[in-house]
Protein backbone atom coordinates (compact mmCIF):
# COMPACT_ATOMS: atom_id res chain seq x y z
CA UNK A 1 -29.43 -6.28 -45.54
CA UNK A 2 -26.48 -6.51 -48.34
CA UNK A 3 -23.44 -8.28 -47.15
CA UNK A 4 -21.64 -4.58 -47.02
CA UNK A 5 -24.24 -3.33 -44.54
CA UNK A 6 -23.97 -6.86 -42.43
CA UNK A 7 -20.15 -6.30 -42.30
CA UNK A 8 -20.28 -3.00 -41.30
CA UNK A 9 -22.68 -3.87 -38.65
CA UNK A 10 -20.98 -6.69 -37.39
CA UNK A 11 -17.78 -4.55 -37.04
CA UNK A 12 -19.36 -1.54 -35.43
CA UNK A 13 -20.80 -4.11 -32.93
CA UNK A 14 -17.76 -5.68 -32.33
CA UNK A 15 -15.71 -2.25 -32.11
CA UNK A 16 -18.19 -1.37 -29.21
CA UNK A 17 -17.86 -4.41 -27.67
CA UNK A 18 -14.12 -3.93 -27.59
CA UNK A 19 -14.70 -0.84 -26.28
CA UNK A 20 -16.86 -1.59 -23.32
CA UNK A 21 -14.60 -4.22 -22.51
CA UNK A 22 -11.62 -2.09 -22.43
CA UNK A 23 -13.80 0.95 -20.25
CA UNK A 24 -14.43 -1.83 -18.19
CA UNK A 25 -11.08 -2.68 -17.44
CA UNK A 26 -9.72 0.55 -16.84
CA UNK A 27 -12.57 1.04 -14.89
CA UNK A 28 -11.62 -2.10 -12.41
CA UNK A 29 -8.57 -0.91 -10.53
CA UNK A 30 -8.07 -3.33 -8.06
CA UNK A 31 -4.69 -4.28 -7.54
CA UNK A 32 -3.48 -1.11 -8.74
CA UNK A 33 -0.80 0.98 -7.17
CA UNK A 34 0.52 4.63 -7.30
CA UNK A 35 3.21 6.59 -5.38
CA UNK A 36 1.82 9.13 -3.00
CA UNK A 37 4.30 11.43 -1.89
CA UNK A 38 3.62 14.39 0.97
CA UNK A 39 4.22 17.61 1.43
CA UNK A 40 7.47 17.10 3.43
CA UNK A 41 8.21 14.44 1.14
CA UNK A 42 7.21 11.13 2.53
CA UNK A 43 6.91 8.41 0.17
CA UNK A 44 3.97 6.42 0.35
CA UNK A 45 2.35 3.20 -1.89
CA UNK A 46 -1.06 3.69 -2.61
CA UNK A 47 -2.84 0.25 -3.55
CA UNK A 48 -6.21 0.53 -4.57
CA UNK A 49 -8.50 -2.63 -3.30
CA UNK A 50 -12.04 -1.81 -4.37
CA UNK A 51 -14.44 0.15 -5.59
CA UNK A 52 -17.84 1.36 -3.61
CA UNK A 53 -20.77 4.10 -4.71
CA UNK A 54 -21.05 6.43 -2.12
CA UNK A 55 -19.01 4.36 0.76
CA UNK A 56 -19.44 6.29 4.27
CA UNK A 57 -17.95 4.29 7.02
CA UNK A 58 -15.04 1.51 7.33
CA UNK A 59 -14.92 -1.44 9.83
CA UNK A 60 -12.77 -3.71 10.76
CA UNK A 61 -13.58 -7.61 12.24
CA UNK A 62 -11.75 -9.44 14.70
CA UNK A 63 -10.76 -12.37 11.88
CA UNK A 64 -9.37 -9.46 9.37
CA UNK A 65 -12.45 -9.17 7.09
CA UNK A 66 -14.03 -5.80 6.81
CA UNK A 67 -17.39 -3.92 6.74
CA UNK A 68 -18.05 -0.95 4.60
CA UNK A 69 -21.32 1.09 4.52
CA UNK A 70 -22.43 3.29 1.60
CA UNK A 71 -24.65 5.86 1.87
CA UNK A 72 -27.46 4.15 0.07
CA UNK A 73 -28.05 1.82 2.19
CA UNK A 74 -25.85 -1.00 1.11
CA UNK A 75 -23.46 -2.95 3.65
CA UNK A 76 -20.64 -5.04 2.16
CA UNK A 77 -18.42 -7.50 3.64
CA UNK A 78 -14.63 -7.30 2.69
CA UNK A 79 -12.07 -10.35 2.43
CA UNK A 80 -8.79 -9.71 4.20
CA UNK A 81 -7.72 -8.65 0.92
CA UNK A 82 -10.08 -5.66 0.95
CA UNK A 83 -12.44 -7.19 -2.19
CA UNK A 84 -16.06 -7.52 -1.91
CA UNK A 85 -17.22 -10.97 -0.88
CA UNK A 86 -21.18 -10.14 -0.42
CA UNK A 87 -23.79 -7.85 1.16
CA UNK A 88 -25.42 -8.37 4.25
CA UNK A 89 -28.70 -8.61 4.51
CA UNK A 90 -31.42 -6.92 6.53
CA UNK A 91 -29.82 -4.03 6.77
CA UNK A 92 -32.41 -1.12 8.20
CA UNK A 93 -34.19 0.84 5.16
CA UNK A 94 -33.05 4.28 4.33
CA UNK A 95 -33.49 7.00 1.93
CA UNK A 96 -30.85 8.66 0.92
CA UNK A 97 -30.94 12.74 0.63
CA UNK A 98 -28.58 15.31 1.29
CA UNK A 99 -26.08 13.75 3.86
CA UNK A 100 -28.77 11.70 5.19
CA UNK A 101 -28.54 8.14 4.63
CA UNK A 102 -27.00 4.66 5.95
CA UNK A 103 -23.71 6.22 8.08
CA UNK A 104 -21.34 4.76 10.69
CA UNK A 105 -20.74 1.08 11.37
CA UNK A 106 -18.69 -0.26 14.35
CA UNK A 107 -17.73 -3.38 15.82
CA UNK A 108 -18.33 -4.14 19.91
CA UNK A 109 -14.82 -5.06 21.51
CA UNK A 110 -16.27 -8.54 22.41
CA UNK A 111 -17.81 -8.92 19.07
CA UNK A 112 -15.87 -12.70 18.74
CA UNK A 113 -18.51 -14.18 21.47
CA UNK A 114 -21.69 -11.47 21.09
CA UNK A 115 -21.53 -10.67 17.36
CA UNK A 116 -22.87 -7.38 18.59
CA UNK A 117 -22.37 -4.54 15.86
CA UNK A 118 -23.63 -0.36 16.31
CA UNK A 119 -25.24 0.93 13.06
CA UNK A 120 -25.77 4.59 12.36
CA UNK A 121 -28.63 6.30 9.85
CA UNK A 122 -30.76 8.72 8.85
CA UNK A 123 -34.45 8.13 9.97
CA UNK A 124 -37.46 10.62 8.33
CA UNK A 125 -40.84 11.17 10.59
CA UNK A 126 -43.31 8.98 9.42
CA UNK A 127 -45.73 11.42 9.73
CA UNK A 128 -43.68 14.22 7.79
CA UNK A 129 -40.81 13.27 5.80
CA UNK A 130 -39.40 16.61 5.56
CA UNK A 131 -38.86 16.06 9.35
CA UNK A 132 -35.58 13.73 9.52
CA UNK A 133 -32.80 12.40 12.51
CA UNK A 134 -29.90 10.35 12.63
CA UNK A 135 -30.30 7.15 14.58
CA UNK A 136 -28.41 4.38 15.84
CA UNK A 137 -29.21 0.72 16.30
CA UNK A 138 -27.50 -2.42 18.24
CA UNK A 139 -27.28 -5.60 16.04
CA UNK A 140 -26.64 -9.24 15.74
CA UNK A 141 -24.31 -9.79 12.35
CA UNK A 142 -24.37 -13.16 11.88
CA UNK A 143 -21.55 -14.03 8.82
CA UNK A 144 -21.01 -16.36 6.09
CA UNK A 145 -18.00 -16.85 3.78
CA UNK A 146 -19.87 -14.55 1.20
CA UNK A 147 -22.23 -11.92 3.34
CA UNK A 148 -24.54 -12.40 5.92
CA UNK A 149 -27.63 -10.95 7.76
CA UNK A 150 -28.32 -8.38 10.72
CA UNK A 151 -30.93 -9.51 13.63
CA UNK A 152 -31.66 -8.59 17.08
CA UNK A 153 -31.86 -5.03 15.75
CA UNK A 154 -32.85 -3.00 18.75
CA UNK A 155 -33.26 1.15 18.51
CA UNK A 156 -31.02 2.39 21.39
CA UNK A 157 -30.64 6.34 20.53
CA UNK A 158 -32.04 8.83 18.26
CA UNK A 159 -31.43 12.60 17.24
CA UNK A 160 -34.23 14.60 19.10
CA UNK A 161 -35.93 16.49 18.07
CA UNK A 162 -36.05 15.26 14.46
CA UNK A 163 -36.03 18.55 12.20
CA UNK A 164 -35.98 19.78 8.74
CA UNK A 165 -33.02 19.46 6.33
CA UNK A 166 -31.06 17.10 5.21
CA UNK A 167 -27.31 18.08 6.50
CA UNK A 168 -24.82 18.06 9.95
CA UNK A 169 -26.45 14.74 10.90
CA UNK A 170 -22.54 13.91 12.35
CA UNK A 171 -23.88 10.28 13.50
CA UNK A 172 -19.94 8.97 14.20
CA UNK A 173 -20.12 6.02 16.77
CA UNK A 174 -16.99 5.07 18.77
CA UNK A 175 -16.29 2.68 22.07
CA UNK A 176 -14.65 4.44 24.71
CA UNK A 177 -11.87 2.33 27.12
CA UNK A 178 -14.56 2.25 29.75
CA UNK A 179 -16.77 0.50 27.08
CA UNK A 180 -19.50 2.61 26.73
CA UNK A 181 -20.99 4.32 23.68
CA UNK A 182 -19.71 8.13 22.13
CA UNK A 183 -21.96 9.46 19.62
CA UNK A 184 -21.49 12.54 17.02
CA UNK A 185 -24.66 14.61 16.57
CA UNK A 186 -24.92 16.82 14.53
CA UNK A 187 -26.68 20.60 15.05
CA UNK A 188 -28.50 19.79 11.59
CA UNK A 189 -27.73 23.42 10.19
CA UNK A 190 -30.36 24.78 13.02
CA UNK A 191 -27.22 26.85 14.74
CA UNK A 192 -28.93 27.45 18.25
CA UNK A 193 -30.16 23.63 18.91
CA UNK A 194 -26.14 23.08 19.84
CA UNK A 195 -26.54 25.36 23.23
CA UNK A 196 -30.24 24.06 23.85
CA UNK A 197 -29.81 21.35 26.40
CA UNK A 198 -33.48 20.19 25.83
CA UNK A 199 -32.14 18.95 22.10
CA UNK A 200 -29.50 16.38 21.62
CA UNK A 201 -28.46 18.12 18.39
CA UNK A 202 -24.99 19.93 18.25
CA UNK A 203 -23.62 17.56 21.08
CA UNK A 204 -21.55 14.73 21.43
CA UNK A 205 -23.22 12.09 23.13
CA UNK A 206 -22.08 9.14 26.19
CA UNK A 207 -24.50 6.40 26.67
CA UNK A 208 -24.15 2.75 27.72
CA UNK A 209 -24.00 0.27 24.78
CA UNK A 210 -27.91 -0.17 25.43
CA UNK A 211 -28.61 3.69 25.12
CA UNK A 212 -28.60 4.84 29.11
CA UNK A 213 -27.35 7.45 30.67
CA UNK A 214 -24.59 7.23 32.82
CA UNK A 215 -24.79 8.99 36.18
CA UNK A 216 -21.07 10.38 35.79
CA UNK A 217 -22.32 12.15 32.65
CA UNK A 218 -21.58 15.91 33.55
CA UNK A 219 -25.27 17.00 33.09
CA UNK A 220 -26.89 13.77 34.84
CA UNK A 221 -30.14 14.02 36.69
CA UNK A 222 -31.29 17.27 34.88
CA UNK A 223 -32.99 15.19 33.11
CA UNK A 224 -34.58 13.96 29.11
CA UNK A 225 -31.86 14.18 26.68
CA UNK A 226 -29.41 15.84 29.19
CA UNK A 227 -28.63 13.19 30.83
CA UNK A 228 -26.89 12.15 27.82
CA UNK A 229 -24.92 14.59 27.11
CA UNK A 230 -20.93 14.95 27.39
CA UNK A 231 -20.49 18.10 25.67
CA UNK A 232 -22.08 21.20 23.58
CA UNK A 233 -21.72 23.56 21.20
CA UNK A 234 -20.77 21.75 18.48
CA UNK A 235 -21.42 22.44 14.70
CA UNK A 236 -21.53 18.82 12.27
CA UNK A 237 -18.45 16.30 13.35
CA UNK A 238 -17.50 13.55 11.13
CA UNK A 239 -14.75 11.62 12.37
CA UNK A 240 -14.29 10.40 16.33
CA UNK A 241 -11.25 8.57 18.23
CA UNK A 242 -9.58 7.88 21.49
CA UNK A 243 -6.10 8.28 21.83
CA UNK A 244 -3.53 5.96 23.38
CA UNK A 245 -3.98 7.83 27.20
CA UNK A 246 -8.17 7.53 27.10
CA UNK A 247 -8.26 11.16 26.04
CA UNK A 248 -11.42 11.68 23.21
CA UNK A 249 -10.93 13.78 19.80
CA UNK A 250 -13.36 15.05 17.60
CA UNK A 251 -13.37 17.29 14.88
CA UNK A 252 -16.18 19.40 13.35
CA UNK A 253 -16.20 21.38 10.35
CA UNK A 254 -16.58 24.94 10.73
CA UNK A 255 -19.10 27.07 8.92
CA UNK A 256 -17.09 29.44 6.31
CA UNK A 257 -13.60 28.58 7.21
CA UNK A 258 -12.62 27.64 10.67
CA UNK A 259 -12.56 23.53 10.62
CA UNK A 260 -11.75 22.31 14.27
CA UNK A 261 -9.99 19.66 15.91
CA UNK A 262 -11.02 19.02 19.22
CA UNK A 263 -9.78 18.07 22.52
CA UNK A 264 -13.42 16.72 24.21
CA UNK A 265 -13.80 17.38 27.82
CA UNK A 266 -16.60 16.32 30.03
CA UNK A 267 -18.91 19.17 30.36
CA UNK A 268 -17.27 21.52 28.53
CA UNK A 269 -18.80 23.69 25.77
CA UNK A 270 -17.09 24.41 22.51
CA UNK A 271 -18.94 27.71 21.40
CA UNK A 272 -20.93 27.04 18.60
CA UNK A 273 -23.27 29.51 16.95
CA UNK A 274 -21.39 32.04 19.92
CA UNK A 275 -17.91 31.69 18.32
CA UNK A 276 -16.39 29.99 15.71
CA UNK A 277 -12.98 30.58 14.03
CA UNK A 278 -15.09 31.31 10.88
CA UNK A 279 -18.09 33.59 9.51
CA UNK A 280 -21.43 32.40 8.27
CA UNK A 281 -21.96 31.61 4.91
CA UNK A 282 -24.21 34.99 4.93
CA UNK A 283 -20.85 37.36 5.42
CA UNK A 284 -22.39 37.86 8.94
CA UNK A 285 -19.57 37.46 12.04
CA UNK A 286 -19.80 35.09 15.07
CA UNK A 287 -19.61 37.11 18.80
CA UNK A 288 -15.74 36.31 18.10
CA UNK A 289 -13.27 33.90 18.10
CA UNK A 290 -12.37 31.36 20.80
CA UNK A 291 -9.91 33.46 22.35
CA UNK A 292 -12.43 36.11 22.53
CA UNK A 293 -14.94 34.54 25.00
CA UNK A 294 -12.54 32.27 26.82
CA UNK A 295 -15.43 30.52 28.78
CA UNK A 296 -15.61 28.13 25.33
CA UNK A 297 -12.97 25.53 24.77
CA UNK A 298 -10.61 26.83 22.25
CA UNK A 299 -9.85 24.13 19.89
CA UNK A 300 -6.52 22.39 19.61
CA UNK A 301 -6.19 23.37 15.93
CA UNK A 302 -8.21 24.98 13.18
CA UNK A 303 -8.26 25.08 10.02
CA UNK A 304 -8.51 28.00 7.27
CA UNK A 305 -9.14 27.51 4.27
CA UNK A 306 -10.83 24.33 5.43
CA UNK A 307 -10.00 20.93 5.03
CA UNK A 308 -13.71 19.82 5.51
CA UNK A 309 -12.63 16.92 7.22
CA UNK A 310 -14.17 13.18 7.30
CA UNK A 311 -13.27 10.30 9.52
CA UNK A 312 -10.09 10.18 12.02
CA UNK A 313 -8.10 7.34 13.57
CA UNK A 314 -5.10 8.05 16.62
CA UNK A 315 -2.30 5.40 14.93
CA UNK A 316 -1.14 3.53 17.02
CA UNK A 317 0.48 0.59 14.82
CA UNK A 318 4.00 -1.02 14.10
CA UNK A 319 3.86 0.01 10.53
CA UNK A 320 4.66 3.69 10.92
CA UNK A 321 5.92 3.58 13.83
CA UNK A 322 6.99 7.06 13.73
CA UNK A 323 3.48 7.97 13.61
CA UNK A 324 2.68 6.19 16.41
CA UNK A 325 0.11 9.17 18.32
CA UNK A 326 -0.64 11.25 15.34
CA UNK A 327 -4.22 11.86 14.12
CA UNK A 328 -5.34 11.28 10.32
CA UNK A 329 -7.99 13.05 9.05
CA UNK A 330 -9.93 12.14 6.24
CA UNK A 331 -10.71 15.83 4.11
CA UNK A 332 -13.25 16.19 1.32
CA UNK A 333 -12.88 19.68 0.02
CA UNK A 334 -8.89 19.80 0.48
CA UNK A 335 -9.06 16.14 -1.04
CA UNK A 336 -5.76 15.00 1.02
CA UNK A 337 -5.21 12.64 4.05
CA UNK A 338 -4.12 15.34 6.69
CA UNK A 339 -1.85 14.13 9.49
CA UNK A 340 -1.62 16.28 12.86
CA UNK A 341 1.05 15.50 15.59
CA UNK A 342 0.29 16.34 19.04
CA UNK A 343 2.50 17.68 21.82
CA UNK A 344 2.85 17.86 25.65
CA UNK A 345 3.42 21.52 26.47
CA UNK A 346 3.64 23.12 29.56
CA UNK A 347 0.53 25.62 30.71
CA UNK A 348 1.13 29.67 30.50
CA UNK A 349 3.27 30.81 33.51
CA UNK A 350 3.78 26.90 34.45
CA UNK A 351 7.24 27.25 33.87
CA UNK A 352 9.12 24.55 31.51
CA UNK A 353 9.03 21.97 34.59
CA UNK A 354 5.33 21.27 34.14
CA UNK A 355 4.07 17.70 35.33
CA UNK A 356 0.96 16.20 33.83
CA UNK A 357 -1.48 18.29 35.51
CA UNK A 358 0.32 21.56 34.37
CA UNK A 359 0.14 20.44 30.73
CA UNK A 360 -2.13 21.10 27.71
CA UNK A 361 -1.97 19.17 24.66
CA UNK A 362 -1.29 21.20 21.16
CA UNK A 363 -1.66 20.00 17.96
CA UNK A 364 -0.07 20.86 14.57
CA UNK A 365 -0.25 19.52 11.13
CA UNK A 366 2.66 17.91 9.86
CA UNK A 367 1.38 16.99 6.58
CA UNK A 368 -0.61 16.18 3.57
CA UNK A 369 -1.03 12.98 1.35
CA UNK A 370 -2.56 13.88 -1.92
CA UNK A 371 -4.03 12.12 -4.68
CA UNK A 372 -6.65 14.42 -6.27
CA UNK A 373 -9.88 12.30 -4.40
CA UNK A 374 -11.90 13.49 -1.90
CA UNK A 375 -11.14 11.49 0.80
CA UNK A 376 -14.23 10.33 3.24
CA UNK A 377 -12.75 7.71 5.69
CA UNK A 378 -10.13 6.51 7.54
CA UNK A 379 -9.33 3.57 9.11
CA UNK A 380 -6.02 1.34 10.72
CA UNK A 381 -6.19 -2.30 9.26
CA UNK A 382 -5.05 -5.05 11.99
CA UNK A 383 -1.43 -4.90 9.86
CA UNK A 384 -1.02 -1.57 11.07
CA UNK A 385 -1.53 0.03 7.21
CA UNK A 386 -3.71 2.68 6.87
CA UNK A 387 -6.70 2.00 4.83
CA UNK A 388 -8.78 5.07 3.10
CA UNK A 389 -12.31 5.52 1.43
CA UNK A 390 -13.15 7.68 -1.26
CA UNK A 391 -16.36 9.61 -1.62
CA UNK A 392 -18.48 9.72 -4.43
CA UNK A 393 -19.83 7.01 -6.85
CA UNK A 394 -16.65 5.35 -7.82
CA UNK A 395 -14.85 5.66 -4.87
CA UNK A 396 -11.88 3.55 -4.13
CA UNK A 397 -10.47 1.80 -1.07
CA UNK A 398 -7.07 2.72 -0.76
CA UNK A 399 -4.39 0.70 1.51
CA UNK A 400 -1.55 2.86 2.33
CA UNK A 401 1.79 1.01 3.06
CA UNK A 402 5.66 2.85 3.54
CA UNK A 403 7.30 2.77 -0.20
CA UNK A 404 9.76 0.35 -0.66
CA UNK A 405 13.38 2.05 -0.64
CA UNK A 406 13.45 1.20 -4.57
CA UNK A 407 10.73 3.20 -5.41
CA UNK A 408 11.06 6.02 -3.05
C-alpha cells in the first residue's frame, strides 16, 4: 500500500472512529434534562436516568435502589440515582413473543426482613408452544452492591387455561392494605374466556401471597379457579393501584376505541365481550354500551380515541402535593403521561347532602405530559418524584420533578 492509500486509510478509520464515538455519546443521555410542559400548562423537568431495551415494569426497594424488568428477560438493579448497577441472576427463563415475556415485578411490604419479591411472565406449554400463560412466582432476592440472585422461587398462580396467541396477558401484580395478592389477567384476545368462570382469563384475580383463595372472595366455594376470582369481564389491563381509602383501580384497554378506567368492586362484572365503549376491530358492534345493559359496571372514565394505557400509580407524595389522589397513567399509542383527578359526588336523586354511602366516585382527566415517547410505566420514587419508563429498545427512565420557577 503507497503512503497515499495508508493515509487515506488511516483517516477514514479515524473519521469513523470519531464518529462512533460521537453516536455514542449522543446516544448516552443520562443526566440529561428537558422541559415538559402540559396541556393546561404545567411546567415540568424531565431528567432522563437510563436507558433499558424493552423495560416492562418499575420497582422500588425499601433502601432507595430500584428494580426494572425488560421484556426479554433481563432484571436490573438501579442505584438511588436511577443508573444500572448489575443484573440479577437466576431470573426464570422466558421467550419473548408478542406481549409475552418477563412482566411485572413487585416488592412484599416486609421485604427489609423476608427479601420476598412477586415476579410476573409469560410461560409456553411444554408440550405445545403455541399454547402460552402468564404466570407469577414468589422469590428470595438476595442483593449485592452490583446485582444479585433470585432463590426460593416457588410457582404460586398461573393463567388457566393456557391458550394460543401471544397478546392481553395483563399479568400486573399489586399488594392490597389487607396484604394479600391482586393479579391482572388478561382475556388473551379469546373475548368469551372473560365471562367463563371456569377460566381465570379476563379477570382480576385476589389470592394470598402463597396463591390461596380467600374465603371472602365473592365467588368462594364454587370452586377451581373461581375461588379466585374478584371480578370479570375484563378485556387486557396493564396498570393496577390502591388508592389512599383501600379502594382498587384498574384500567384496561378497550378493543377499537373505548380505553377504561376502572373502579374494581368485589363481584362485580365489567361487561366485556357484552359491552364495551368501543367496536371490534372487525367494524362489528358490542350488545351496547355500559349504560345500555346497566347490570355491568360502567367505568369511571373512558377513553376515545384511546390512550392505550400502561402502568398507573394513585400519588400520594409531598412533591406535588396538589396531586396528592390523582391517578397517572402510563399511554403507549397517545405517547403522554395522562393524569385523571377523581371526585366525591353525590348519587342520582341523593340530593347534594350525600354522606359516604350516597356517593360515587367520578373521574376526569385533567391533563397530558408529552414528550413524543410511548410511555410504558409509571412509578412514585420514595422522594415523592414521579419516575417513567419508556417502551421500546432504547427506552429511557425518566424522573419527573416540578420546574424550578427560573425555568418555568
Amino acid at each position: 500500500m503507497t503512503d497515499h492509500l495508508f493515509r487515506s486509510a488511516l483517516l477514514s478509520t479515524s473519521i469513523v472512529a470519531m464518529t462512533a464515538c460521537a453516536t455514542a455519546q449522543q446516544q448516552d443521555p443520562a443526566n440529561e434534562t428537558m422541559p415538559v410542559t402540559g396541556t393546561e400548562g404545567t411546567a415540568l423537568t424531565a431528567e432522563v436516568l437510563e436507558t433499558f431495551d424493552g423495560a416492562w415494569a418499575m420497582a422500588f426497594l425499601p433502601d432507595g435502589r430500584a428494580l426494572v424488568t425488560e421484556q426479554d428477560g433481563d432484571l436490573w438493579l438501579l442505584g438511588t440515582d436511577g443508573a444500572k448497577l448489575g443484573e440479577i441472576s437466576n431470573v426464570p427463563a422466558v421467550e419473548m413473543r408478542g406481549q409475552g415475556g418477563l412482566g411485572d415485578i413487585i416488592v412484599h411490604p416486609d421485604f427489609a426482613t423476608n427479601s420476598t419479591v412477586f415476579i410476573s411472565y409469560v410461560e409456553r406449554d411444554a408440550q405445545d408452544d403455541t399454547l402460552s400463560g402468564a404466570v407469577v412466582d414468589k422469590a428470595t432476592l438476595s442483593l449485592t452492591a452490583d446485582g444479585g440472585s433470585l432463590s426460593d422461587i416457588t410457582r404460586i398462580w398461573e393463567q388457566s387455561n393456557k391458550v394460543t396467541g401471544n397478546g392481553h396477558y395483563s399479568h400486573r401484580l399489586a399488594i392490597a392494605p389487607d396484604g394479600n395478592l391482586i393479579i391482572t389477567s388478561g382475556e388473551r384476545q379469546h373475548f368469551s374466556p372473560a365471562q367463563n368462570m371456569d377460566m381465570n382469563l379476563g379477570k382480576i384475580i385476589r389470592v394470598t401471597t402463597d396463591g390461596a383463595p380467600l374465603e371472602d372472595n365473592p365467588f368462594y366455594g364454587n370452586g377451581g379457579v373461581a375461588d379466585t376470582i374478584w371480578s370479570l369481564g375484563h378485556r387486557n389491563m396493564l396498570g393496577v393501584a390502591f388508592d389512599a381509602d383501600g379502594q382498587l383501580w384498574a384500567h384496561e384497554m378497550g378493543p377499537k376505541n373505548g380505553d377504561e378506567l376502572n373502579r374494581i368492586v368485589r363481584g362485580e362484572n365489567y361487561g366485556y365481550p357484552i359491552v364495551s365503549e368501543g367496536e371490534h376491530y372487525n367494524g362489528k358492534q358490542f350488545f351496547g354500551s355500559h349504560e345500555d345493559y346497566p347490570i355491568y359496571e360502567n367505568p369511571a372514565l373512558s377513553w376515545t380515541p384511546v390512550i392505550s394505557p400502561a402502568g398507573l400509580i394513585i400519588y400520594d407524595g409531598e412533591m406535588f402535593a396538589d396531586w396528592q389522589g390523582d391517578a397517572f397513567i402510563g399511554g403507549l399509542s397517545s405517547r403522554a403521561l395522562v393524569r385523571v383527578e377523581f371526585q366525591q359526588t353525590p348519587l342520582d336523586n341523593m340530593g347534594s347532602g350525600g354522606t359516604s354511602s350516597t356517593m360515587e366516585t367520578t373521574a376526569t382527566e385533567a391533563e397530558r405530559y408529552e414528550w413524543g415517547k410511548r410511555i410504558r410505566e409509571v412509578e412514585q420514587g420514595p422522594d415523592g418524584a414521579i419516575y417513567v419508563l419508556e417502551d421500546d429498545p432504547g427506552g429511557r427512565l425518566i424522573k419527573l420533578t416540578p420546574a424550578a420557577a427560573s425555568d418555568s
